[in-house]
N, C-alpha and C. Protein backbone atom coordinates (compact mmCIF):
# COMPACT_ATOMS: atom_id res chain seq x y z
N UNK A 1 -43.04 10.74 2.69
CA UNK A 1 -42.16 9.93 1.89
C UNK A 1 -42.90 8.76 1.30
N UNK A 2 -42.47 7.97 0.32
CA UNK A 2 -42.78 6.96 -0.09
C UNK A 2 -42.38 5.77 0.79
N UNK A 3 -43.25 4.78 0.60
CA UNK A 3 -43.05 3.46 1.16
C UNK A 3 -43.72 2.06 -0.01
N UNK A 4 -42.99 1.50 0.19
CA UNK A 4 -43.64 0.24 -0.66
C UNK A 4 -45.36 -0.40 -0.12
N UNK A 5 -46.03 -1.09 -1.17
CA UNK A 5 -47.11 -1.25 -1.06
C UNK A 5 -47.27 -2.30 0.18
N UNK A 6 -46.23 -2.77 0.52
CA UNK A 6 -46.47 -4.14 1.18
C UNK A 6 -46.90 -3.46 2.88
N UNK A 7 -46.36 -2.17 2.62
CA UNK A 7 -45.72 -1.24 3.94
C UNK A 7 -44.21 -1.57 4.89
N UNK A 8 -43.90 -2.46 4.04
CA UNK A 8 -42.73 -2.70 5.02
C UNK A 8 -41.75 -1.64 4.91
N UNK A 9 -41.40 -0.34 4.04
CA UNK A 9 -40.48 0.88 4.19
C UNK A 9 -39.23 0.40 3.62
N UNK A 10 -39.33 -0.20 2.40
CA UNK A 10 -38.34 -0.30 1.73
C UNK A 10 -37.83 0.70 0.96
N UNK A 11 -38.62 1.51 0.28
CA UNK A 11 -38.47 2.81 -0.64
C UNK A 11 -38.42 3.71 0.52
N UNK A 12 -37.23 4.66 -0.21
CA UNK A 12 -37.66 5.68 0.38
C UNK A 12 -37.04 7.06 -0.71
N UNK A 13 -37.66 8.33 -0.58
CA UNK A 13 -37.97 9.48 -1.65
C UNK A 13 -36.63 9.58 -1.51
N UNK A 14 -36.24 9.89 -2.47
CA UNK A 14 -34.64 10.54 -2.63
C UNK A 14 -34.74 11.99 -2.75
N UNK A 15 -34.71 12.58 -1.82
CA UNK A 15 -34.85 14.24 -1.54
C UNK A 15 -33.90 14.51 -1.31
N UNK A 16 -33.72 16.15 -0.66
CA UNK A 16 -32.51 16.78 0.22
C UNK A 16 -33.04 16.42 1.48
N UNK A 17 -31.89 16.08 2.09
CA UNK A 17 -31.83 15.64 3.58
C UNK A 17 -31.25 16.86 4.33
N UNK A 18 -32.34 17.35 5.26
CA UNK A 18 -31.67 18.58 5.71
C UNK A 18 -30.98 18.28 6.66
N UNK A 19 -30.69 16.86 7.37
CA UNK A 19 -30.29 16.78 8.87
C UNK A 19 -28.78 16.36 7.94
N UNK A 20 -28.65 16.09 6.93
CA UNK A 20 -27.29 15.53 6.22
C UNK A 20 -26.29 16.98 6.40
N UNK A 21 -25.06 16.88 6.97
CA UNK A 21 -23.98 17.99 6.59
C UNK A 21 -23.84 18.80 5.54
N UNK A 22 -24.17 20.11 5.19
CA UNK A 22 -24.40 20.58 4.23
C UNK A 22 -23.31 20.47 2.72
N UNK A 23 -21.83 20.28 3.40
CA UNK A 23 -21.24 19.67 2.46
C UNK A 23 -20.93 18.43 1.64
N UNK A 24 -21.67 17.54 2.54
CA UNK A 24 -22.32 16.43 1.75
C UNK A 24 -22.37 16.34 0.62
N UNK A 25 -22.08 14.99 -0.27
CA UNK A 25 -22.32 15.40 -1.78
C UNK A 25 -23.63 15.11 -1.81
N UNK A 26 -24.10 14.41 -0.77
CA UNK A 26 -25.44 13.76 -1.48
C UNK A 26 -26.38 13.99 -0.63
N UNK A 27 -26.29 15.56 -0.14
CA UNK A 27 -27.15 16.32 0.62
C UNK A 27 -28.65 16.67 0.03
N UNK A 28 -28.29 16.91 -1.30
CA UNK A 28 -29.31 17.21 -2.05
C UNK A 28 -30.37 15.74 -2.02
N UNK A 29 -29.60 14.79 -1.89
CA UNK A 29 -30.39 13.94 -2.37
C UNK A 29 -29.40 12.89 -3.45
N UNK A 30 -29.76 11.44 -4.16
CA UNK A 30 -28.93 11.16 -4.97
C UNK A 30 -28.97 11.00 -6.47
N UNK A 31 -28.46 11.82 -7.28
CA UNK A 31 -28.67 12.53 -8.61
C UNK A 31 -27.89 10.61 -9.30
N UNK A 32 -29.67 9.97 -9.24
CA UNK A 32 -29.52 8.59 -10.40
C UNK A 32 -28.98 8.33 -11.24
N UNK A 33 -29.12 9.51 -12.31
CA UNK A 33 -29.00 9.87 -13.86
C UNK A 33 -27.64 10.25 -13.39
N UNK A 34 -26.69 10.82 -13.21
CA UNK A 34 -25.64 10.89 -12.70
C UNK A 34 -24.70 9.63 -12.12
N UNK A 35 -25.10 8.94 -11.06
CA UNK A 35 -24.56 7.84 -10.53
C UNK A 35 -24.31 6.38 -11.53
N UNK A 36 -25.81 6.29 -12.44
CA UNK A 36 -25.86 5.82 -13.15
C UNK A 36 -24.88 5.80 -14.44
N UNK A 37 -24.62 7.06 -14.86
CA UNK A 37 -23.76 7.39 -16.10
C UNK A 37 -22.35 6.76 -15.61
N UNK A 38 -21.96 7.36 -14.28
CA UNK A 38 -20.74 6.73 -14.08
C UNK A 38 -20.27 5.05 -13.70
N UNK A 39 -21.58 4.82 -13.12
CA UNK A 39 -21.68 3.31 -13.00
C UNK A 39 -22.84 2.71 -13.77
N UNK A 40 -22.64 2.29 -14.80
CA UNK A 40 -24.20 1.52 -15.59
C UNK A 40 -24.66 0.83 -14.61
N UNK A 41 -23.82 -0.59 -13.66
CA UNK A 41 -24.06 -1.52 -13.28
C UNK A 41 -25.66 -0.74 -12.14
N UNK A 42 -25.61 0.27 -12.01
CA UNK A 42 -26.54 0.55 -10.74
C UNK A 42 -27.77 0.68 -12.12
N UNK A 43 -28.23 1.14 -12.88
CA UNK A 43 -28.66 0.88 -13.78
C UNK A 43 -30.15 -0.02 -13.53
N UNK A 44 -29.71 -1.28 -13.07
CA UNK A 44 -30.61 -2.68 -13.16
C UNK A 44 -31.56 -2.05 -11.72
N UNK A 45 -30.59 -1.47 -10.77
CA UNK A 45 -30.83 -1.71 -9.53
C UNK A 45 -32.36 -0.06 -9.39
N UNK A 46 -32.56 0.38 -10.34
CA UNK A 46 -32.98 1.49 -9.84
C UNK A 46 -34.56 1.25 -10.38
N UNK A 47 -35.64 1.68 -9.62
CA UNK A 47 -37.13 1.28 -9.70
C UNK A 47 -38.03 2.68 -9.45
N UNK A 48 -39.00 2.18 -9.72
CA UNK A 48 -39.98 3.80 -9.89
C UNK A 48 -40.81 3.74 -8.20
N UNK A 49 -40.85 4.07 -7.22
CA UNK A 49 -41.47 4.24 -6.39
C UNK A 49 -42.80 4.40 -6.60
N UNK A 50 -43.87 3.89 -5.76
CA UNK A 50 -45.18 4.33 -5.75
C UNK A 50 -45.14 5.44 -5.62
N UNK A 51 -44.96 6.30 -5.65
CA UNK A 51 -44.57 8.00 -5.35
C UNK A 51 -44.73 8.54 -7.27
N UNK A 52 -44.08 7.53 -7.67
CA UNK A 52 -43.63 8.01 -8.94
C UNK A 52 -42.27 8.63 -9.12
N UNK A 53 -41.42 8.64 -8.03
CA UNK A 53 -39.77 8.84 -8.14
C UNK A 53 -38.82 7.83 -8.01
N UNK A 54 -38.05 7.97 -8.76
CA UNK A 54 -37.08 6.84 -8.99
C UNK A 54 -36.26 6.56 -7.91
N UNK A 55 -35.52 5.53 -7.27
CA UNK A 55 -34.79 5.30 -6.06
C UNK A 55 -34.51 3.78 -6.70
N UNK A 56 -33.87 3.09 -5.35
CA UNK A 56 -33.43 1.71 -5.13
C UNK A 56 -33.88 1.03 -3.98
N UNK A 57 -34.02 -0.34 -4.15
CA UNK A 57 -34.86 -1.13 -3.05
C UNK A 57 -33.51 -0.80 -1.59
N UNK A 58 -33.70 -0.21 -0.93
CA UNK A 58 -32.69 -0.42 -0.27
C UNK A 58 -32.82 -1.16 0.97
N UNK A 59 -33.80 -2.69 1.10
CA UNK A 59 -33.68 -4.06 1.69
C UNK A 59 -32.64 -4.39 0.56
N UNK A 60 -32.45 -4.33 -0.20
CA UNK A 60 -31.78 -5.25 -1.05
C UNK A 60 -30.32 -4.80 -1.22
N UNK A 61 -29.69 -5.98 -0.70
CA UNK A 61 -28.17 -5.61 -0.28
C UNK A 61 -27.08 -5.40 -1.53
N UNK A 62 -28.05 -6.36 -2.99
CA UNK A 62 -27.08 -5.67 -4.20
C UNK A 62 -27.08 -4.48 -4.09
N UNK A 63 -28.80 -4.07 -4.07
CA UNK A 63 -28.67 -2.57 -4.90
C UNK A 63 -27.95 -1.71 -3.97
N UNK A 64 -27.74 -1.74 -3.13
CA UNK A 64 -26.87 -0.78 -1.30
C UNK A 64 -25.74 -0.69 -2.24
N UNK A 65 -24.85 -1.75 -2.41
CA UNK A 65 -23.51 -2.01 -2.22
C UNK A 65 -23.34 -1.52 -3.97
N UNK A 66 -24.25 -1.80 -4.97
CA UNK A 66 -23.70 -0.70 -6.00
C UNK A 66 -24.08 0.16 -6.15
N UNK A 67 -24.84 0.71 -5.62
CA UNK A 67 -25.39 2.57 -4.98
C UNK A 67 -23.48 3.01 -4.29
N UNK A 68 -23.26 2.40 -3.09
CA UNK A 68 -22.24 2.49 -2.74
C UNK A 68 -21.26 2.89 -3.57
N UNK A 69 -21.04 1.50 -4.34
CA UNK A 69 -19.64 2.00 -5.79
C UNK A 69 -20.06 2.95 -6.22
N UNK A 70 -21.28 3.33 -6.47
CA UNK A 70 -21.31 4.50 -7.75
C UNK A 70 -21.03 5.93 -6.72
N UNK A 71 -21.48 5.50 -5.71
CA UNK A 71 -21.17 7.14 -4.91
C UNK A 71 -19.42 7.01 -5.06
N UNK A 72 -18.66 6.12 -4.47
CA UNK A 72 -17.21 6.42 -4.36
C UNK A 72 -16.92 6.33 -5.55
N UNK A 73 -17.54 5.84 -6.62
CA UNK A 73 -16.45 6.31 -7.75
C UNK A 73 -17.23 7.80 -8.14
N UNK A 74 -18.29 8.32 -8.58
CA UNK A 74 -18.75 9.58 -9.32
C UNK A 74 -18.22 10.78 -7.88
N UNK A 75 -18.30 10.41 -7.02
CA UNK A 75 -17.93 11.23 -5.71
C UNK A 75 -16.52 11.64 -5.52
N UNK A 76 -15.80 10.62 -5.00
CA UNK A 76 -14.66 10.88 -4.87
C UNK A 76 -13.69 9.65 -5.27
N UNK A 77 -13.87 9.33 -6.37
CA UNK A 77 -12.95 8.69 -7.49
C UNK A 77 -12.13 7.84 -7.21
N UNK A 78 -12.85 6.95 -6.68
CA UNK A 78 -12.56 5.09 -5.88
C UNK A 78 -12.79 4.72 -7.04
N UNK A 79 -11.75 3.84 -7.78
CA UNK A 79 -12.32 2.85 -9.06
C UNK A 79 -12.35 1.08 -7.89
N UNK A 80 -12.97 0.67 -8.46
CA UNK A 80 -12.61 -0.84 -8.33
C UNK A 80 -13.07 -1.28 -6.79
N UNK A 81 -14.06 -0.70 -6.20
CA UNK A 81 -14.31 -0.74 -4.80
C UNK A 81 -15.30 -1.79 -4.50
N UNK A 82 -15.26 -2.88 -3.55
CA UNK A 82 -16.31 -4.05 -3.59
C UNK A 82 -15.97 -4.55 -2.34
N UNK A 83 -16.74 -5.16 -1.42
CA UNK A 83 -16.56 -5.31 0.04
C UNK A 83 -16.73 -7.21 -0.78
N UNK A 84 -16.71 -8.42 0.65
CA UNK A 84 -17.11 -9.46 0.38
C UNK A 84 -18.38 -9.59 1.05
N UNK A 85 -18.51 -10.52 0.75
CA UNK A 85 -19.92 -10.66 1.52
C UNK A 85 -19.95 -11.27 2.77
N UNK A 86 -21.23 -10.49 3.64
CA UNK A 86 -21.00 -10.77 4.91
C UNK A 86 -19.96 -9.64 5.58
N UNK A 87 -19.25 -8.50 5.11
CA UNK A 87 -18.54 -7.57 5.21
C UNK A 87 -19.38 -6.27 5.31
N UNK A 88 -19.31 -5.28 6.35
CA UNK A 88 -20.60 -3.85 6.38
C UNK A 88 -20.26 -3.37 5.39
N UNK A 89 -21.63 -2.97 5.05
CA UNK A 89 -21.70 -2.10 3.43
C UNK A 89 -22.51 -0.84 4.07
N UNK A 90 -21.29 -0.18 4.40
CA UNK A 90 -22.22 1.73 5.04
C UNK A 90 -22.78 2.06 4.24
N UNK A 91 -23.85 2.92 4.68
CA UNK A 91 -24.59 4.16 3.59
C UNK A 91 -23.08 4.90 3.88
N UNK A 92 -22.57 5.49 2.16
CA UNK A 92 -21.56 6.27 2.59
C UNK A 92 -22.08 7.62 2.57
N UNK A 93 -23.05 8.36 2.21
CA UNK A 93 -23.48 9.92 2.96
C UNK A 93 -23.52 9.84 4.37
N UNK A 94 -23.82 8.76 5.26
CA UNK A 94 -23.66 9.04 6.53
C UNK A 94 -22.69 9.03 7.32
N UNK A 95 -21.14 8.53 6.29
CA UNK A 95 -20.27 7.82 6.75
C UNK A 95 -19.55 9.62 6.60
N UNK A 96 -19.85 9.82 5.16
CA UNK A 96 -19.11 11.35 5.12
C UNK A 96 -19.68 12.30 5.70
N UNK A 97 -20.85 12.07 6.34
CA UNK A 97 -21.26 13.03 7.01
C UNK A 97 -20.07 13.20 8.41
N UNK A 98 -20.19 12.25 8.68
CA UNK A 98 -18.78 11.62 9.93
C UNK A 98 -17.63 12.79 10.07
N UNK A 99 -16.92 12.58 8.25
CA UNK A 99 -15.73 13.27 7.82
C UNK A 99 -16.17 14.77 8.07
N UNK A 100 -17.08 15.11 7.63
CA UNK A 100 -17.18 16.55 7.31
C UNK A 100 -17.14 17.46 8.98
N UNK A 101 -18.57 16.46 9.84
CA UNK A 101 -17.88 16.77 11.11
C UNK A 101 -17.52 16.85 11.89
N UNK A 102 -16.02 15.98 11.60
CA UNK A 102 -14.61 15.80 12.36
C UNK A 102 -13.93 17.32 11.52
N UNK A 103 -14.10 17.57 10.43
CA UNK A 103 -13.65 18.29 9.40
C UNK A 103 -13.81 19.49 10.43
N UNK A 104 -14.81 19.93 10.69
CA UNK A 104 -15.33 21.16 11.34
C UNK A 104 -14.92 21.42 12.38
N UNK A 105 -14.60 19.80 13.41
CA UNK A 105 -14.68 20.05 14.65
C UNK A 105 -12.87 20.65 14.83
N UNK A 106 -11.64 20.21 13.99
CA UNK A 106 -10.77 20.18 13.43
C UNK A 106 -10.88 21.50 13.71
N UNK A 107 -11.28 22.22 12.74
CA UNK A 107 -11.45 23.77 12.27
C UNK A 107 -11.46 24.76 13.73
N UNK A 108 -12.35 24.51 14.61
CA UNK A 108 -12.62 25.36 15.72
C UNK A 108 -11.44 25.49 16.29
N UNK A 109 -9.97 24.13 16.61
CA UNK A 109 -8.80 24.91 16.76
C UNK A 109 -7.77 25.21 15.78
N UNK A 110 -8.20 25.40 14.76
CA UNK A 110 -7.42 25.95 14.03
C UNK A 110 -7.98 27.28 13.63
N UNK A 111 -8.01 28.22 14.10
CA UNK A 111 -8.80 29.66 13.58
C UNK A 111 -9.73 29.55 12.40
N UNK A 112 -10.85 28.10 12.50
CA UNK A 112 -11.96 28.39 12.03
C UNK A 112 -11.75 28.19 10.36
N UNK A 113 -10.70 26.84 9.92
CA UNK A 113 -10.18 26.55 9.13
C UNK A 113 -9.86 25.32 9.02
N UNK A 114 -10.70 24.66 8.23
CA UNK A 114 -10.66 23.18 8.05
C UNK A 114 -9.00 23.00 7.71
N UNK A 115 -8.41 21.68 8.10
CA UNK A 115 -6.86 21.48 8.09
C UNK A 115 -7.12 20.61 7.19
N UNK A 116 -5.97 20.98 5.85
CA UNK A 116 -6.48 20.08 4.65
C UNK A 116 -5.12 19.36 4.73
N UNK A 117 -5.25 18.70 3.70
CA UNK A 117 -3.24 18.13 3.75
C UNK A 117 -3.23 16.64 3.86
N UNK A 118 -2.00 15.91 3.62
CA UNK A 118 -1.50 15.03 4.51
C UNK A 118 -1.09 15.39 5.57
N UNK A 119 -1.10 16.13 6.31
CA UNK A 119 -0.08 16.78 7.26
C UNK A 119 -1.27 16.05 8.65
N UNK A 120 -2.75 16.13 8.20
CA UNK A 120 -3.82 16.12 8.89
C UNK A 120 -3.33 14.35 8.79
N UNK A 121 -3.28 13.73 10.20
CA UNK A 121 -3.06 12.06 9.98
C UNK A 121 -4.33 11.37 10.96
N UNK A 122 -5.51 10.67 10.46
CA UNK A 122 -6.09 10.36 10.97
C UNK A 122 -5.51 8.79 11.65
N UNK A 123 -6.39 8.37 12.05
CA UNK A 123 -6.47 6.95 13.28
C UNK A 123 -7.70 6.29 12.61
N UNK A 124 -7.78 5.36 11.81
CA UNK A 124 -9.23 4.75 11.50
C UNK A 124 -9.01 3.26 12.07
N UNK A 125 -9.56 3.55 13.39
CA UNK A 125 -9.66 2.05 14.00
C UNK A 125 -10.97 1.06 13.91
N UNK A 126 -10.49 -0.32 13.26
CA UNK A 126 -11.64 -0.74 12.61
C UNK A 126 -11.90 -0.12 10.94
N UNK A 127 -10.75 -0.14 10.77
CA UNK A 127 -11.37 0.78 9.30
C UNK A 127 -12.24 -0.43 8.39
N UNK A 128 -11.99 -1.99 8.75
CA UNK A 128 -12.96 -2.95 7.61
C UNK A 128 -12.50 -2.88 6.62
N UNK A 129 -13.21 -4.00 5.60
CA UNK A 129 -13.07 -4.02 4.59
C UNK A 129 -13.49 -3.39 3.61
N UNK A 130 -14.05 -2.35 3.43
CA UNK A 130 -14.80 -1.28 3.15
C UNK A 130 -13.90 0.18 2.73
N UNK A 131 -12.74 0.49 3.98
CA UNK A 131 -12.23 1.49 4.10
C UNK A 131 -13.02 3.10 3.64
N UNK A 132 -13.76 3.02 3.62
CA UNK A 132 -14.68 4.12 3.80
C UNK A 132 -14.13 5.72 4.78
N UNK A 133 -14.12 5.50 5.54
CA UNK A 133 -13.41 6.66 6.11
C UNK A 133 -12.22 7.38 5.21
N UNK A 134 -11.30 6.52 5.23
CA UNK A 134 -10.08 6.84 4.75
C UNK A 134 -10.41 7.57 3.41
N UNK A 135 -11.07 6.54 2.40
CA UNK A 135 -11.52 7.31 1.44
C UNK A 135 -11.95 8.38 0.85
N UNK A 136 -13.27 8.26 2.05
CA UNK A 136 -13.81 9.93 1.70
C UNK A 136 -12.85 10.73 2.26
N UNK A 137 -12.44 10.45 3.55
CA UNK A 137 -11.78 11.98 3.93
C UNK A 137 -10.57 12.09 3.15
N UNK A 138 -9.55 11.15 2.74
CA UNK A 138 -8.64 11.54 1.55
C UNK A 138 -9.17 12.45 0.29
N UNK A 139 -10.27 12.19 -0.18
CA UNK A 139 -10.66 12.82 -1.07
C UNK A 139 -11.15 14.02 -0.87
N UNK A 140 -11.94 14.04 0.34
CA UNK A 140 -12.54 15.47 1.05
C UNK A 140 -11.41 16.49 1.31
N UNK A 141 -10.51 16.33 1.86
CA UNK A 141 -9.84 17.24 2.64
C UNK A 141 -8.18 16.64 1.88
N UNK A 142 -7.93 15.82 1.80
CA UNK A 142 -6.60 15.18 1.48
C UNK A 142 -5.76 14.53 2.52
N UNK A 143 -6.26 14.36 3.58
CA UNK A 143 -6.19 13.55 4.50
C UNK A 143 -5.24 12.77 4.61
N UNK A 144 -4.47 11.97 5.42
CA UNK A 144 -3.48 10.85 5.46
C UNK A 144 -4.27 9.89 6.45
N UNK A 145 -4.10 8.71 6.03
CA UNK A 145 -4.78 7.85 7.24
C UNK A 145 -3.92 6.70 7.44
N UNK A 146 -4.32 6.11 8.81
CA UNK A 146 -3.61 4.72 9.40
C UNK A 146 -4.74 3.60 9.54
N UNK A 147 -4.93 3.08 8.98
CA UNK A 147 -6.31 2.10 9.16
C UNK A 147 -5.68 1.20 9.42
N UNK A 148 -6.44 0.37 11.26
CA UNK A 148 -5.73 -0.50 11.57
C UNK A 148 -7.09 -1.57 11.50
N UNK A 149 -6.77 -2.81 11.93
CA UNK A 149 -8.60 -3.83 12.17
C UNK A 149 -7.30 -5.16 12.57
N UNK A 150 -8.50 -5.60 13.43
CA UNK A 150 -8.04 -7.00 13.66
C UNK A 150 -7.95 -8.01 12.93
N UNK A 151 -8.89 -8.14 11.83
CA UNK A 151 -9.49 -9.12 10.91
C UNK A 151 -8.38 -8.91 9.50
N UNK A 152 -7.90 -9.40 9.32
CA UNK A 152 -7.18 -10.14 8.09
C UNK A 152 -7.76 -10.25 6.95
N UNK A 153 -8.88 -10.67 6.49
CA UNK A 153 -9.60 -11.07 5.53
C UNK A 153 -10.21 -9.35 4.96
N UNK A 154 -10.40 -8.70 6.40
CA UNK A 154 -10.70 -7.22 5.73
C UNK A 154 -9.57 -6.14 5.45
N UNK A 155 -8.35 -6.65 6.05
CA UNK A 155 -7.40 -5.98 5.51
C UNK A 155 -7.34 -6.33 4.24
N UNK A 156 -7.45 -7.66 3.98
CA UNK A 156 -6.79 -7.93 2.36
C UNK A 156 -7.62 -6.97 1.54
N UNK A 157 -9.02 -7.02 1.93
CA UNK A 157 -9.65 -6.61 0.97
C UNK A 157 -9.58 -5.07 0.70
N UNK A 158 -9.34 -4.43 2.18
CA UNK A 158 -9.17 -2.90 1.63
C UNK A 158 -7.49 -2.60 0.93
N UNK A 159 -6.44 -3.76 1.35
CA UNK A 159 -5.52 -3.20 0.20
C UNK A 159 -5.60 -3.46 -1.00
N UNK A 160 -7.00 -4.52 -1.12
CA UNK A 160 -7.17 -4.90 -3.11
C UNK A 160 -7.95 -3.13 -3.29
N UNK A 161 -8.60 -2.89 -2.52
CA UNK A 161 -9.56 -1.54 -2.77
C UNK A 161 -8.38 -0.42 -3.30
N UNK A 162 -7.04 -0.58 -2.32
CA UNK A 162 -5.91 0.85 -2.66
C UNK A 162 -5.08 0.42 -3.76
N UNK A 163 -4.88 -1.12 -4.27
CA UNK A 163 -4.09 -1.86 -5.19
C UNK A 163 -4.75 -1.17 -6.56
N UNK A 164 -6.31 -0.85 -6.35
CA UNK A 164 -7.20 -0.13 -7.45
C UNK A 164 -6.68 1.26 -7.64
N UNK A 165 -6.19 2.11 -6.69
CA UNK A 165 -6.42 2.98 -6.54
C UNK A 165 -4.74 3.30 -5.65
N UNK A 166 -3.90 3.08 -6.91
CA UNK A 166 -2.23 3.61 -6.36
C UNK A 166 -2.03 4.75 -6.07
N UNK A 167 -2.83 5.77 -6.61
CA UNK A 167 -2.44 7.41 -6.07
C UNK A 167 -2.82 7.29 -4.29
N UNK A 168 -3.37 6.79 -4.09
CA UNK A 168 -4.05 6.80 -2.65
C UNK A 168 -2.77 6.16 -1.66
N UNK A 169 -1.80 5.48 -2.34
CA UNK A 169 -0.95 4.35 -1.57
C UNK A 169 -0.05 5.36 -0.74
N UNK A 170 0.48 6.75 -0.79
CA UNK A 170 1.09 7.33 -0.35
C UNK A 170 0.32 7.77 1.42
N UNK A 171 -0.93 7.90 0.65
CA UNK A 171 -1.79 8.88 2.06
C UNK A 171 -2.25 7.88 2.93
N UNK A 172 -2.79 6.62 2.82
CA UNK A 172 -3.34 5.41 3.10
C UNK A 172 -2.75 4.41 3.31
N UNK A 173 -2.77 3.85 5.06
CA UNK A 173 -1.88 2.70 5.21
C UNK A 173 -2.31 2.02 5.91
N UNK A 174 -2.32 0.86 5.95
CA UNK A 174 -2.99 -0.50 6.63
C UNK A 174 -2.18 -1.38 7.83
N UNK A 175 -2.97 -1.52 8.44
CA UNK A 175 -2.38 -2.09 9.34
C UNK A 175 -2.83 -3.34 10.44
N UNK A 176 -2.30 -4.42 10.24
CA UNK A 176 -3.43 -5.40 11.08
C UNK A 176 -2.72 -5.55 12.64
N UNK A 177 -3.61 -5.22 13.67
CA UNK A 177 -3.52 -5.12 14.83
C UNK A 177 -4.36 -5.88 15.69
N UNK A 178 -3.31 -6.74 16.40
CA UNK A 178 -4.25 -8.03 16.92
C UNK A 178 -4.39 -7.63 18.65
């Protein structure tokens, strides 16, 4: 893989990740020219590796967090998604890697058949300000979720995230639990 000159392992090759869930969107790797089209703003954030392949500094907590937007919106069609600062900003391929297998594990009692639906009601405890879970797996599977968190300040922010995103208000519900 690539690494920056300094050696500190800031770059790294944007390949296929074979240890990533194969249904992963971003198993292959993350298609720039793509992410980019749907989000310009990632645009600024993207640099040529000593390698000679394009990626993002990912020490650098802008470029994370609009890598992030551009995956939930070109992925699974989050408009308007932004954490505050000082709030976790997941890699979300690892986060959907999560979904996919719970997705599977799901499947083994059901005769080997992922359970799609609202009917499927997850528990996202701690869901943050982020709401990440809920997201992908709503979009993955169609999912219903209960996202509860102690913190206030990250509830607000994941109902400004569903206030973006009203089709979601039916499957997705918040809840602050002290």
């Amino acid at each position: 893989g690539s690494i920056d000159p300094s050696g500190v392992g800031q770059w790294r090759t944007i390949r296929r990740n074979p240890a990533m869930h194969p249904r992963n969107k971003n198993a292959a790797g993350y298609d720039l020219a793509a992410l980019t089209a749907t989000s310009a703003a990632l645009a600024k954030y993207i640099k040529t590796t000593p390698a000679g392949t394009p990626s993002i500094d990912f020490a650098n907590p802008a470029a994370v967090k609009t890598l992030d937007r551009a995956i939930l919106m070109h992925h699974y069609g989050v408009k308007g998604w932004d954490i505050p600062a000082g709030y976790l900003c997941p890699p979300i391929p690892g986060r959907a890697d999560y979904i996919h297998s719970a997705a599977d594990l799901l499947a083994t009692c059901n005769k080997k058949t992922i359970p799609t639906g609202p009917g499927v009601r997850v528990l996202d405890i701690g869901t943050g300000a982020n709401l990440v879970y809920p997201l992908v797996g709503h979009a993955e599977y169609g999912w219903s979720f209960l996202g509860v968190d102690i913190d206030d300040a990250a509830l607000a922010n994941a109902q400004a995230i569903l206030g973006k995103n009203p089709e979601l208000a039916a499957d997705i519900e918040l809840r602050h639990q002290p």
